[in-house]
N, C-alpha and C. Protein backbone atom coordinates (compact mmCIF):
# COMPACT_ATOMS: atom_id res chain seq x y z
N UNK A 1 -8.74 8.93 4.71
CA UNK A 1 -9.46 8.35 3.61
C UNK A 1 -9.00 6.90 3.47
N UNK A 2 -9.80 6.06 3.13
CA UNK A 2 -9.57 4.76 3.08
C UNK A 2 -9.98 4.20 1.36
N UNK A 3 -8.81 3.91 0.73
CA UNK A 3 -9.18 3.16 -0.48
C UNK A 3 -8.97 1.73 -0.82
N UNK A 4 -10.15 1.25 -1.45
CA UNK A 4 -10.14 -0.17 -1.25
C UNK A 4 -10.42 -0.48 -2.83
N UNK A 5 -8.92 -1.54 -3.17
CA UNK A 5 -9.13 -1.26 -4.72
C UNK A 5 -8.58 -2.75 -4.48
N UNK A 6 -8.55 -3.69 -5.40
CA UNK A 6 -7.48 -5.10 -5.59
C UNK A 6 -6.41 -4.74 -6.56
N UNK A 7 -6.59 -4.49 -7.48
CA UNK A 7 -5.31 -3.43 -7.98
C UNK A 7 -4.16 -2.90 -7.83
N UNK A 8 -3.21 -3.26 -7.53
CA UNK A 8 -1.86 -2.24 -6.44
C UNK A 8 -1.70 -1.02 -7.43
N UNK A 9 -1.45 -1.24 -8.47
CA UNK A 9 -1.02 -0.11 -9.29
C UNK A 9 -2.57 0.99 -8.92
N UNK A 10 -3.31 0.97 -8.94
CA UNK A 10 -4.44 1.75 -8.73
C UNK A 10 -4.64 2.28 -7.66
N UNK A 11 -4.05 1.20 -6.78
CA UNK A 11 -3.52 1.88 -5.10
C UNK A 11 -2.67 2.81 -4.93
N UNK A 12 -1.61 2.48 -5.36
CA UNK A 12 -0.60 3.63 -5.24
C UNK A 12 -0.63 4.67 -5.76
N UNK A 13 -1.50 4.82 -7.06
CA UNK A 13 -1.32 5.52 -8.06
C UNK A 13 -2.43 7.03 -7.09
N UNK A 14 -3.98 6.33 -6.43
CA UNK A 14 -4.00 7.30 -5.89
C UNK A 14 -3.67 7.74 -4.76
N UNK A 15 -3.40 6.78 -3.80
CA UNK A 15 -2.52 6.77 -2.55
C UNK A 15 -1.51 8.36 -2.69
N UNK A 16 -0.66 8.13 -4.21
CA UNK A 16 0.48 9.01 -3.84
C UNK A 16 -0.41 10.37 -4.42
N UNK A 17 -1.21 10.34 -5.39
CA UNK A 17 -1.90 11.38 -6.20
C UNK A 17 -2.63 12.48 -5.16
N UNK A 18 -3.56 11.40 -4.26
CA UNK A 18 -4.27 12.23 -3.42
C UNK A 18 -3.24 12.77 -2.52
N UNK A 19 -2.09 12.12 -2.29
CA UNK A 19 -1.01 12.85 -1.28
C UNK A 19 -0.82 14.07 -1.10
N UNK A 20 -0.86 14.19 -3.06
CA UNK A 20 -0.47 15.60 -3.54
C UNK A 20 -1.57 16.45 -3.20
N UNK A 21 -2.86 16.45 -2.98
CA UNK A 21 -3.66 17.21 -2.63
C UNK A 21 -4.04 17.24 -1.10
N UNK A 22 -3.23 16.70 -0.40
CA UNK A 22 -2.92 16.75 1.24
C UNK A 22 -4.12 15.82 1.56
N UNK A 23 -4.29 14.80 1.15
CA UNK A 23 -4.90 13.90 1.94
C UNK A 23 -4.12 12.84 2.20
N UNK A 24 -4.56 11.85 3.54
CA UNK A 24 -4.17 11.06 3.85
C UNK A 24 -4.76 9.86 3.76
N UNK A 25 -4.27 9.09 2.94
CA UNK A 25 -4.90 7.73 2.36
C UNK A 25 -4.78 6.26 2.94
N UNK A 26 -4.76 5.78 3.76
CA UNK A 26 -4.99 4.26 3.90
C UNK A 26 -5.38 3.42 2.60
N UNK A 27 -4.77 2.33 2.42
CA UNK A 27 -5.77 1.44 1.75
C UNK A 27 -5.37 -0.42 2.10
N UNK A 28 -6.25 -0.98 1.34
CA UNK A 28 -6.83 -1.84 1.21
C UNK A 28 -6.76 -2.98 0.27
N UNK A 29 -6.72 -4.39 0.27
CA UNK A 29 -6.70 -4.77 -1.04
C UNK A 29 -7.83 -6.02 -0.86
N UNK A 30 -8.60 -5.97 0.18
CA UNK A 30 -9.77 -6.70 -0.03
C UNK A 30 -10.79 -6.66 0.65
N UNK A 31 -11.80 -6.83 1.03
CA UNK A 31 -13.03 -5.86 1.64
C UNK A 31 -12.46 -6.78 3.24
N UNK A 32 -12.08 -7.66 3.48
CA UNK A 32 -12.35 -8.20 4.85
C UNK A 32 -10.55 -6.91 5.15
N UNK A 33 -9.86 -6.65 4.56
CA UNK A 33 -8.85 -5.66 4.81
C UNK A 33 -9.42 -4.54 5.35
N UNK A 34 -10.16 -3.85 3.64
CA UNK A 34 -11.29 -2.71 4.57
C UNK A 34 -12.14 -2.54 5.97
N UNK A 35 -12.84 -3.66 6.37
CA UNK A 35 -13.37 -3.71 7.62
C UNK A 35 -12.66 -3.48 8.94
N UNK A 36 -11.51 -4.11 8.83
CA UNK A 36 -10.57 -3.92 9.90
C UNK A 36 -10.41 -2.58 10.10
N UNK A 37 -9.84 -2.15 8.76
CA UNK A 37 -9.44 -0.86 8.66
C UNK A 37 -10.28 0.77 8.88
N UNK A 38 -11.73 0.00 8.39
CA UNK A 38 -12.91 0.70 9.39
C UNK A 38 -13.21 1.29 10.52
N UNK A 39 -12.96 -0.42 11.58
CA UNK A 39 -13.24 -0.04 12.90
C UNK A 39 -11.85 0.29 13.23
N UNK A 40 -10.53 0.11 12.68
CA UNK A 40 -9.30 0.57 13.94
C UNK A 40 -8.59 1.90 13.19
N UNK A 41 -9.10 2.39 11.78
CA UNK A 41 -8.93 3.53 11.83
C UNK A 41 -9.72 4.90 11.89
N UNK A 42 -11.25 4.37 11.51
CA UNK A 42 -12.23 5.01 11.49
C UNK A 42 -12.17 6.50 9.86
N UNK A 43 -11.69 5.99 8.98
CA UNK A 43 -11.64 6.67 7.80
C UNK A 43 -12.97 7.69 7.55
N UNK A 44 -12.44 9.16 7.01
CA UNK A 44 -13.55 10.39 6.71
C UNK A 44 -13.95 10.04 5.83
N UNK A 45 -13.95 9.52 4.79
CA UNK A 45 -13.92 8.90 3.66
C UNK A 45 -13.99 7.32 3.06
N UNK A 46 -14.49 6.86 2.51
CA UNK A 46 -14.04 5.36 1.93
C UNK A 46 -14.19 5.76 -0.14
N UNK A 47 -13.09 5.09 -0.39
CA UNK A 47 -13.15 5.14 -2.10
C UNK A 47 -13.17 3.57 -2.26
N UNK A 48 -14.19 3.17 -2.92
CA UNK A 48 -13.84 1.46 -2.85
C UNK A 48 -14.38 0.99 -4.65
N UNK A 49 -13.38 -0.06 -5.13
CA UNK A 49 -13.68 -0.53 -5.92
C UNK A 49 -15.19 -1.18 -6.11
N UNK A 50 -15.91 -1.34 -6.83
CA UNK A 50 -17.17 -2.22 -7.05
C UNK A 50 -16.80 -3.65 -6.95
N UNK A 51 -16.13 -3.87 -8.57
CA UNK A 51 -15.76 -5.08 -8.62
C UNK A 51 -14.90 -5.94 -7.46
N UNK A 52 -14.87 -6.06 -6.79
CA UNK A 52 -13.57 -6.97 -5.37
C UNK A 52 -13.79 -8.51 -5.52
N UNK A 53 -12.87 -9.15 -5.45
CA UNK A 53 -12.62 -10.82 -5.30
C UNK A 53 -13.30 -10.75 -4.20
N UNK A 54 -14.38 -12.09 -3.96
CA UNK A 54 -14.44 -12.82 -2.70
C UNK A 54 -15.34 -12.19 -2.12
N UNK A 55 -15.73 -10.88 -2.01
CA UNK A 55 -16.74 -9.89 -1.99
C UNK A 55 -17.17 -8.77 -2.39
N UNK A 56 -17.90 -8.38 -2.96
CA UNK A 56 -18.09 -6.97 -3.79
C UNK A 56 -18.10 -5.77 -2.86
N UNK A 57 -18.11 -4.40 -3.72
CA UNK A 57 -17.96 -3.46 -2.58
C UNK A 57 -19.70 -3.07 -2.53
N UNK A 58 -20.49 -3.67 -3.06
CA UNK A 58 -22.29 -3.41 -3.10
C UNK A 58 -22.37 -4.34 -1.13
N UNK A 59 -21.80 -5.28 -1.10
CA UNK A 59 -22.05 -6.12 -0.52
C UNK A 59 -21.21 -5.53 1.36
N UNK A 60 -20.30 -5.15 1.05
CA UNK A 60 -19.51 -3.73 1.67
C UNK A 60 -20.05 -2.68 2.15
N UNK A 61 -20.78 -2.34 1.32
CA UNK A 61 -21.38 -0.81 1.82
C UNK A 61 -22.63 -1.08 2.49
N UNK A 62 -23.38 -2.48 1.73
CA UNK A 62 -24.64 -2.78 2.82
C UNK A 62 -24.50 -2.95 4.27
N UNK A 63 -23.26 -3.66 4.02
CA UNK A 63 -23.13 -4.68 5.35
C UNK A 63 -22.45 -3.22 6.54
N UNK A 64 -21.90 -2.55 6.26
CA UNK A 64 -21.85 -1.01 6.96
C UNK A 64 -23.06 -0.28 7.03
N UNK A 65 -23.65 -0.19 6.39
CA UNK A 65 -24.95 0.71 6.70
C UNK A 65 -25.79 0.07 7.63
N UNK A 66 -25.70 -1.22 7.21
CA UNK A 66 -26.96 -2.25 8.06
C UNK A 66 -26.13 -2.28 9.38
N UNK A 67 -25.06 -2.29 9.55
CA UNK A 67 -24.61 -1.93 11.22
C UNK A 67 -24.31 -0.33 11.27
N UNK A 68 -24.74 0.50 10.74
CA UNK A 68 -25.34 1.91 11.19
C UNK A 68 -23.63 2.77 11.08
N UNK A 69 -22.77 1.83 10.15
CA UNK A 69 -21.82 3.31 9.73
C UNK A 69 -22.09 3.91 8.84
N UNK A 70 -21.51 5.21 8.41
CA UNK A 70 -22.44 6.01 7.72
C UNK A 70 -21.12 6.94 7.40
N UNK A 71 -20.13 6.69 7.28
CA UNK A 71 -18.87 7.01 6.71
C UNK A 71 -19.37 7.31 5.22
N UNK A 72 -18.78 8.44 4.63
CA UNK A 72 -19.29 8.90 2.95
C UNK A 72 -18.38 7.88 2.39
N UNK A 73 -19.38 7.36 1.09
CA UNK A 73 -18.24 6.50 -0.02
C UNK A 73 -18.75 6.96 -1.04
N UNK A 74 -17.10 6.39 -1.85
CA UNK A 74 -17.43 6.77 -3.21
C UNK A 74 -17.11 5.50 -4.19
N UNK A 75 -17.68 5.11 -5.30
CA UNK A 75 -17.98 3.95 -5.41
C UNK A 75 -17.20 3.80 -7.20
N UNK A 76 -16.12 3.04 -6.87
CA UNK A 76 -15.43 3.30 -8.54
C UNK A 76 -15.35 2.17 -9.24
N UNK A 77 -15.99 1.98 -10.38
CA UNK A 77 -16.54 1.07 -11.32
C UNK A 77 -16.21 1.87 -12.62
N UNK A 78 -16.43 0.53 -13.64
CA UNK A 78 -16.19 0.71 -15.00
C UNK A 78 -17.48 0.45 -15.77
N UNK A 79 -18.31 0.19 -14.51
CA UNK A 79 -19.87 0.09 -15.25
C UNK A 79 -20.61 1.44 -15.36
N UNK A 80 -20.96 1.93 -15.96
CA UNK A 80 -21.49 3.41 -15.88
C UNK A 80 -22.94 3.55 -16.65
N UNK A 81 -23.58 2.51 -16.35
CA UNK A 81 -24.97 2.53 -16.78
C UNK A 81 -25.71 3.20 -16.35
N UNK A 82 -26.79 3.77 -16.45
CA UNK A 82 -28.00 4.33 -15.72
C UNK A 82 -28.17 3.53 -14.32
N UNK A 83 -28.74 2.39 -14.79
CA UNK A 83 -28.93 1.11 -13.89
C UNK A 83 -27.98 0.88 -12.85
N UNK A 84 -26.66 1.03 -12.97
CA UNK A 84 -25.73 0.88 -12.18
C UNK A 84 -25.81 2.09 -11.40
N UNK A 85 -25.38 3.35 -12.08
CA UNK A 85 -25.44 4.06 -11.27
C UNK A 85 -26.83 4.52 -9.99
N UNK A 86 -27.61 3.84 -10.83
CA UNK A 86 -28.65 3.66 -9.44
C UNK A 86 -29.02 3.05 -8.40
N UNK A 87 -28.40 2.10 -8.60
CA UNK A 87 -28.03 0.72 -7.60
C UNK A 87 -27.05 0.74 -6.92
N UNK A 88 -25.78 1.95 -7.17
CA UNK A 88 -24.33 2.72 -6.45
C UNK A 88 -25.31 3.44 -5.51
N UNK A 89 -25.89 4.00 -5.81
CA UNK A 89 -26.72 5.09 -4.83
C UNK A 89 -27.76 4.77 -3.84
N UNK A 90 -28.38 3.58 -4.37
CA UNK A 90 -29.36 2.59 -3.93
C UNK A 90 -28.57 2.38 -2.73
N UNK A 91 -27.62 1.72 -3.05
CA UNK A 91 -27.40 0.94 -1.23
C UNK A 91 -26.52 1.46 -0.77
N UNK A 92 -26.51 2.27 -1.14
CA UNK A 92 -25.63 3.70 0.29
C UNK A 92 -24.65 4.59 -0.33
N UNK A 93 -23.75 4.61 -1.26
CA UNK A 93 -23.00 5.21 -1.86
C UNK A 93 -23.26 6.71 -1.90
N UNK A 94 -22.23 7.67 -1.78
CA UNK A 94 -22.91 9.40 -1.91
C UNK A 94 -22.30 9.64 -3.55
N UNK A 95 -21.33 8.71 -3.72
CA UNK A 95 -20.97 9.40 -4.94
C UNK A 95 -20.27 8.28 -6.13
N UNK A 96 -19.83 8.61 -7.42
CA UNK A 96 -19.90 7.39 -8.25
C UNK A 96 -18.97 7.92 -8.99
N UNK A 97 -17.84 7.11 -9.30
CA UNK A 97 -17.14 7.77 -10.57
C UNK A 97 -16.24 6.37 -11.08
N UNK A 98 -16.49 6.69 -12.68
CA UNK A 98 -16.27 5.25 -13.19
C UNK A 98 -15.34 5.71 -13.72
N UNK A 99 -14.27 4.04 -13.35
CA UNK A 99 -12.97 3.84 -14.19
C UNK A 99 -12.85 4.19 -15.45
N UNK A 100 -11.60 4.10 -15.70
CA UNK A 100 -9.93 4.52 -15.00
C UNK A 100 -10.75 5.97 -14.87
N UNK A 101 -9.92 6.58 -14.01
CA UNK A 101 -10.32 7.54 -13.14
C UNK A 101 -8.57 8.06 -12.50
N UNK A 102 -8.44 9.52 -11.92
CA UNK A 102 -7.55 10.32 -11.88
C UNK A 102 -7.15 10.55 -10.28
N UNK A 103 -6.58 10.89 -9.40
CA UNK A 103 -6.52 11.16 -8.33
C UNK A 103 -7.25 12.92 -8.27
N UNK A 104 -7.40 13.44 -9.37
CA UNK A 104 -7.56 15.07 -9.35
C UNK A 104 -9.38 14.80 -9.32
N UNK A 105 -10.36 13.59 -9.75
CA UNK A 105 -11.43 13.30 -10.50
C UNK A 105 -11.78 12.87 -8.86
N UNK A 106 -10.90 12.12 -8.07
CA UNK A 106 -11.31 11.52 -6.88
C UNK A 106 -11.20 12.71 -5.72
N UNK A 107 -10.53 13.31 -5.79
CA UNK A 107 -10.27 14.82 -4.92
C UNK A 107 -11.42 15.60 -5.33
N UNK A 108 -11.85 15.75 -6.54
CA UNK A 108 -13.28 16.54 -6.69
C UNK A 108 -14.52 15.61 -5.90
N UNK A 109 -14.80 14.64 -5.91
CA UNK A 109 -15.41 13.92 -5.39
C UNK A 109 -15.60 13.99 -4.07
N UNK A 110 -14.44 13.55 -3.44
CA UNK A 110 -14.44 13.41 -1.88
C UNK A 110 -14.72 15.28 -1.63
N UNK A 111 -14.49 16.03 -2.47
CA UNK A 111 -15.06 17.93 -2.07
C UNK A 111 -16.03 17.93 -2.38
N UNK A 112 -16.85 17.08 -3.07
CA UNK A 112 -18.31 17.19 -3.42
C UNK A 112 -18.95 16.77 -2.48
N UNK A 113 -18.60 15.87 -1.67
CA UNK A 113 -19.17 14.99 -0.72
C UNK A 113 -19.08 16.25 1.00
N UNK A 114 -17.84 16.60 1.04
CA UNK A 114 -17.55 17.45 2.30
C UNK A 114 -18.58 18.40 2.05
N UNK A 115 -18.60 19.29 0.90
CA UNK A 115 -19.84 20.37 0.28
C UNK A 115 -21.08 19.66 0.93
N UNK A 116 -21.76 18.93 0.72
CA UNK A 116 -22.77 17.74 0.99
C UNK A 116 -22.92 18.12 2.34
N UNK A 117 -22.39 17.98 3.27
CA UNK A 117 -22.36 17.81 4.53
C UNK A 117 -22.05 18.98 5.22
């Protein structure tokens, strides 16, 4: 799983959280980080912040789909509008869960997504 947050405390926090539920987490602290981390680790998963410095994660998930990866994400924001959440889903996202948010809330997620598939 690959999480891409700018945040450290938010990193670690689920880094070590999801640990506890036996996943293995990579992360990230800015989308040109994520990309790398894309192609040279190839992550089952991506959890990525919305908001990111320098590039958003809307802008992230296009720019992967439009070169045909198709890795499940899940898309974590503090915006939780209708509108938003349709525009998370709109450009590729499988799943949405808005800040602050739990490592137990992100483990249901990424099982909602495996269910999915």
């Amino acid at each position: 799983m690959l999480e891409v947050d700018d945040d450290h405390e938010t990193l670690e926090m689920l880094r070590n959280g999801l640990a506890q539920f036996g996943a293995t987490v990579i992360t990230a602290a800015t989308v040109n980080e994520a990309r790398t981390l894309v192609v040279a680790e190839t992550p089952d998963v991506i959890v990525l912040d919305l908001a990111m410095p320098e590039e958003d994660g809307f802008s992230f998930i296009s720019d992967l789909r439009s070169r045909r990866i198709d890795i499940p994400a899940i898309a974590l924001t503090a915006h939780v509008r209708t509108e938003d959440r349709a525009r998370v889903m709109a450009v590729g996202f499988q799943q949405y869960v808005s800040k602050p948010t739990t490592p137990l809330e992100i483990a249901r997620a990424v099982g909602a997504l495996r269910n999915q598939a």
